[in-house]
N, C-alpha and C. Protein backbone atom coordinates (compact mmCIF):
# COMPACT_ATOMS: atom_id res chain seq x y z
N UNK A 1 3.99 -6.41 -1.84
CA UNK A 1 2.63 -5.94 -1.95
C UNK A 1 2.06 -5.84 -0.54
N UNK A 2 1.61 -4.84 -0.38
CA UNK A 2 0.99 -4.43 1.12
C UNK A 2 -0.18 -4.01 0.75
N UNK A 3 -0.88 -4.06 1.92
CA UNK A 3 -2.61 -3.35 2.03
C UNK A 3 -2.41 -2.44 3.24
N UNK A 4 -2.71 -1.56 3.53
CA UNK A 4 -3.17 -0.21 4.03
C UNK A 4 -4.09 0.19 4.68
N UNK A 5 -4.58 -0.03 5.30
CA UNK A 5 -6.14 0.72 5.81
C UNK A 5 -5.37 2.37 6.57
N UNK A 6 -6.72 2.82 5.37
CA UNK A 6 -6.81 4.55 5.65
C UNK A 6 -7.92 4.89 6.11
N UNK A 7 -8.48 6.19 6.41
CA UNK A 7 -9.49 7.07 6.57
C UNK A 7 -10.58 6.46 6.02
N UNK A 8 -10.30 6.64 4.39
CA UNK A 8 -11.25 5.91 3.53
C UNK A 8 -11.45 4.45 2.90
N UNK A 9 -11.16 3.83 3.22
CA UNK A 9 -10.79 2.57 3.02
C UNK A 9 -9.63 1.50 3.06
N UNK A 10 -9.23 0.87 2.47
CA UNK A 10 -8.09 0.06 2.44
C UNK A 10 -7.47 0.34 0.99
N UNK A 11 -5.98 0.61 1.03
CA UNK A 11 -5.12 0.95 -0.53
C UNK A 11 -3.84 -0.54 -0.78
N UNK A 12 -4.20 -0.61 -1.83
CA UNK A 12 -3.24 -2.10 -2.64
C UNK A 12 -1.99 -0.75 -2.86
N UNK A 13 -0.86 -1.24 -2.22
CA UNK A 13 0.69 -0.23 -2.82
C UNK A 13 1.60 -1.99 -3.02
N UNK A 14 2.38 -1.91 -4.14
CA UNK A 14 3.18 -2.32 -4.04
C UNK A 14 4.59 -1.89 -3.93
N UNK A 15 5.34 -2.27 -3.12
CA UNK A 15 6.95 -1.46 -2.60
C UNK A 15 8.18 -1.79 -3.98
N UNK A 16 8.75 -1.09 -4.31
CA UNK A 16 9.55 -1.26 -5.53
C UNK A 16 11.07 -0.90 -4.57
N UNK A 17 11.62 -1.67 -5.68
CA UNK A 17 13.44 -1.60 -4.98
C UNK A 17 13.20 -2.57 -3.41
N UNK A 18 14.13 -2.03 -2.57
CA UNK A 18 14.45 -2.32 -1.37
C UNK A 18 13.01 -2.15 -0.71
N UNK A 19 12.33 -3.06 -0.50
CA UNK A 19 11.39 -3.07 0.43
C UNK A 19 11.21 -2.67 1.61
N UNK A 20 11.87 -2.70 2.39
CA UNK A 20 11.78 -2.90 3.98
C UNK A 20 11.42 -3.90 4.35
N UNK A 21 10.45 -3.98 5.42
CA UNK A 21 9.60 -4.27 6.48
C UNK A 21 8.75 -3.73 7.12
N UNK A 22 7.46 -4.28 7.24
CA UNK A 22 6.76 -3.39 7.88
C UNK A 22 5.56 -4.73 8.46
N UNK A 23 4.99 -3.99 9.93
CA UNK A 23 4.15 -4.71 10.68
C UNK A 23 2.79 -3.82 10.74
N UNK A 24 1.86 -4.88 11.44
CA UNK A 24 0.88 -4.44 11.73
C UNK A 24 0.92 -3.47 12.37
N UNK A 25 0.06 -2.17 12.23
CA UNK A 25 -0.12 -1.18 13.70
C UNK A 25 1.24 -0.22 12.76
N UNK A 26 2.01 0.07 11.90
CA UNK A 26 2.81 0.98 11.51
C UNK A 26 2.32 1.74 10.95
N UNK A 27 3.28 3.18 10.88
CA UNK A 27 2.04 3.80 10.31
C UNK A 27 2.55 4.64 8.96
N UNK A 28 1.96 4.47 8.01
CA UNK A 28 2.77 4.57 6.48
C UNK A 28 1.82 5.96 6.10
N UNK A 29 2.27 6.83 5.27
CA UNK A 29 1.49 8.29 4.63
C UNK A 29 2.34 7.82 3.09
N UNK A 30 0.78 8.23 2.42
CA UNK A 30 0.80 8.47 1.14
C UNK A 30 -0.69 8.64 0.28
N UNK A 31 -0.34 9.12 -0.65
CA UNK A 31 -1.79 9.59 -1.66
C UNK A 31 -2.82 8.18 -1.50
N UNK A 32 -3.33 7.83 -0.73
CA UNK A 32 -4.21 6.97 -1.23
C UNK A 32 -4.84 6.34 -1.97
N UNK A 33 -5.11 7.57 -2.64
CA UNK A 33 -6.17 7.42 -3.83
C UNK A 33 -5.26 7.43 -5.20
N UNK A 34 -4.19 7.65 -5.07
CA UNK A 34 -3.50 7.90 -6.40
C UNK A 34 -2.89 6.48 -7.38
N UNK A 35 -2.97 6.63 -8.49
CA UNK A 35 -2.90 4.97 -9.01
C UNK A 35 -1.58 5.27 -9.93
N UNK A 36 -0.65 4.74 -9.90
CA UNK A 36 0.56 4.36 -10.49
C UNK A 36 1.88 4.66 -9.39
N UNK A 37 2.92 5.28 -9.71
CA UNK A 37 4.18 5.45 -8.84
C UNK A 37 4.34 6.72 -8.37
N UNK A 38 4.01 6.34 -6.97
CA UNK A 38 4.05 8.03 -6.07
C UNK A 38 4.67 7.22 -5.11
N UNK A 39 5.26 8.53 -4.09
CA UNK A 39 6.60 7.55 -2.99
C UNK A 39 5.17 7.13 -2.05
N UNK A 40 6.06 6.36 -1.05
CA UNK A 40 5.10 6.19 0.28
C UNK A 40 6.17 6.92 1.58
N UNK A 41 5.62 7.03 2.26
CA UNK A 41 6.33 7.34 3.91
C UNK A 41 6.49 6.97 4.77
N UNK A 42 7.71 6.42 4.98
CA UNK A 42 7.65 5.19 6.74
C UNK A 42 8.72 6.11 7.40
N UNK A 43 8.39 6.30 8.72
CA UNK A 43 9.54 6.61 9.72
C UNK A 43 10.44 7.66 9.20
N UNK A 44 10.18 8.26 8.11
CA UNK A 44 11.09 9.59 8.07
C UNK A 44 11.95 9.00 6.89
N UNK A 45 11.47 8.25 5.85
CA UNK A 45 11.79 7.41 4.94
C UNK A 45 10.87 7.81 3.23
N UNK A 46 11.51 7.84 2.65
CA UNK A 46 10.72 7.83 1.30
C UNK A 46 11.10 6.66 0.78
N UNK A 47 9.80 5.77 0.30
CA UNK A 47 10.29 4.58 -0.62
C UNK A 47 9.16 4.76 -1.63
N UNK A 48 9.90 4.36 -3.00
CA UNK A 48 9.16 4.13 -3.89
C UNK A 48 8.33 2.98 -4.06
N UNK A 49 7.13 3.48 -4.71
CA UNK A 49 5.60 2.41 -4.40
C UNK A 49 4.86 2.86 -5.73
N UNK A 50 3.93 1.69 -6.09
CA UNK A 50 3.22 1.38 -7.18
C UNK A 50 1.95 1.46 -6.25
N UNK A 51 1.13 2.58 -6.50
CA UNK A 51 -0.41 2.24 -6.05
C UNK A 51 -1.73 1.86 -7.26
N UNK A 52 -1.92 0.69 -6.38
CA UNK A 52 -2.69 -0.11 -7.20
C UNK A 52 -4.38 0.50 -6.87
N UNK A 53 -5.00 1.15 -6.11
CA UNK A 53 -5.79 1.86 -6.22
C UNK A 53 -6.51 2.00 -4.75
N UNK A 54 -7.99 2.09 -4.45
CA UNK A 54 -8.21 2.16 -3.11
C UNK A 54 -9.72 1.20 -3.09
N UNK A 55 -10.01 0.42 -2.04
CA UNK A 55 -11.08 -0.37 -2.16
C UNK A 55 -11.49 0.02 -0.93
N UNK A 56 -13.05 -0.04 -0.47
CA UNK A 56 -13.75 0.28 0.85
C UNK A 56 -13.89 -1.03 1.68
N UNK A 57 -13.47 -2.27 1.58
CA UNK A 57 -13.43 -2.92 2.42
C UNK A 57 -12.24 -4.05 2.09
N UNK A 58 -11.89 -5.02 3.33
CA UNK A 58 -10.34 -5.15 3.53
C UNK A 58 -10.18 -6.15 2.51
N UNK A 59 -11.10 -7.41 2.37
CA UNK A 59 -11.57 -8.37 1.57
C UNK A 59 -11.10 -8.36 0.39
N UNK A 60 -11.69 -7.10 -0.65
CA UNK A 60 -11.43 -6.78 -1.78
C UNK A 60 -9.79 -6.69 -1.70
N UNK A 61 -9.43 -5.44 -1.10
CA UNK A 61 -8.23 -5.23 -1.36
C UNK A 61 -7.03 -6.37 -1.08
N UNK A 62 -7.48 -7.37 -0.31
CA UNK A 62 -6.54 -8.33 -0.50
C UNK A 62 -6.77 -9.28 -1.30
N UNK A 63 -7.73 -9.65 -1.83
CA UNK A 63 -7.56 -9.88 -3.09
C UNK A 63 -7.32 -9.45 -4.05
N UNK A 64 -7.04 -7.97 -4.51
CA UNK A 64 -6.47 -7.78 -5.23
C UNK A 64 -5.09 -7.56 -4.87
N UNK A 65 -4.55 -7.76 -3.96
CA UNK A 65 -3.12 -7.88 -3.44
C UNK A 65 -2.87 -9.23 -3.86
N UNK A 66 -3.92 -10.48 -3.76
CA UNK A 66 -3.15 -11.37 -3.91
C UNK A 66 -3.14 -12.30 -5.40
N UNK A 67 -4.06 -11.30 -6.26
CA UNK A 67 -4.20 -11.62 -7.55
C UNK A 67 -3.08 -10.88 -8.62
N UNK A 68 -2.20 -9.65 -7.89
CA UNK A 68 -1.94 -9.02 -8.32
C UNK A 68 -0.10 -9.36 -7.67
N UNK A 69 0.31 -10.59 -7.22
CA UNK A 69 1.48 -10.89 -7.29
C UNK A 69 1.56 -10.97 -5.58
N UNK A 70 0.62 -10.62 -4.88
CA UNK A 70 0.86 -10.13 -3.57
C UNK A 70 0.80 -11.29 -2.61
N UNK A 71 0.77 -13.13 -2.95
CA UNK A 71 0.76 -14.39 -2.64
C UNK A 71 -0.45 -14.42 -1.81
């Protein structure tokens, strides 16, 4: 479970299968706003992701990252 900050706010994705890794400051593309299983984009990479939806500040969205399995 990762959080996101976009344009418009901060997005809850959770990574399905093989996760990776990923750090602060990387920089991931995907629907933002879109809620269920759309890929995400790292480094010239497609991984499949569960988007859990989009919240306007960081707070929220990690709590729902961390209510939502995200520790």
């Amino acid at each position: 479970m990762i959080v996101v900050h976009h344009d418009d706010g901060y997005a809850v994705v959770e990574l399905i299968g093989d996760e990776g890794s990923f750090s602060v400051g990387d920089r991931l593309e995907g629907d933002w706003d879109a809620l269920g299983g759309e890929p995400l984009f790292a480094d010239g990479e497609t991984l499949d992701a569960y988007f859990q939806g989009s919240w306007g500040s960081r707070d929220a969205a990690v709590q729902i990252a961390r209510n939502t399995g995200g520790g």
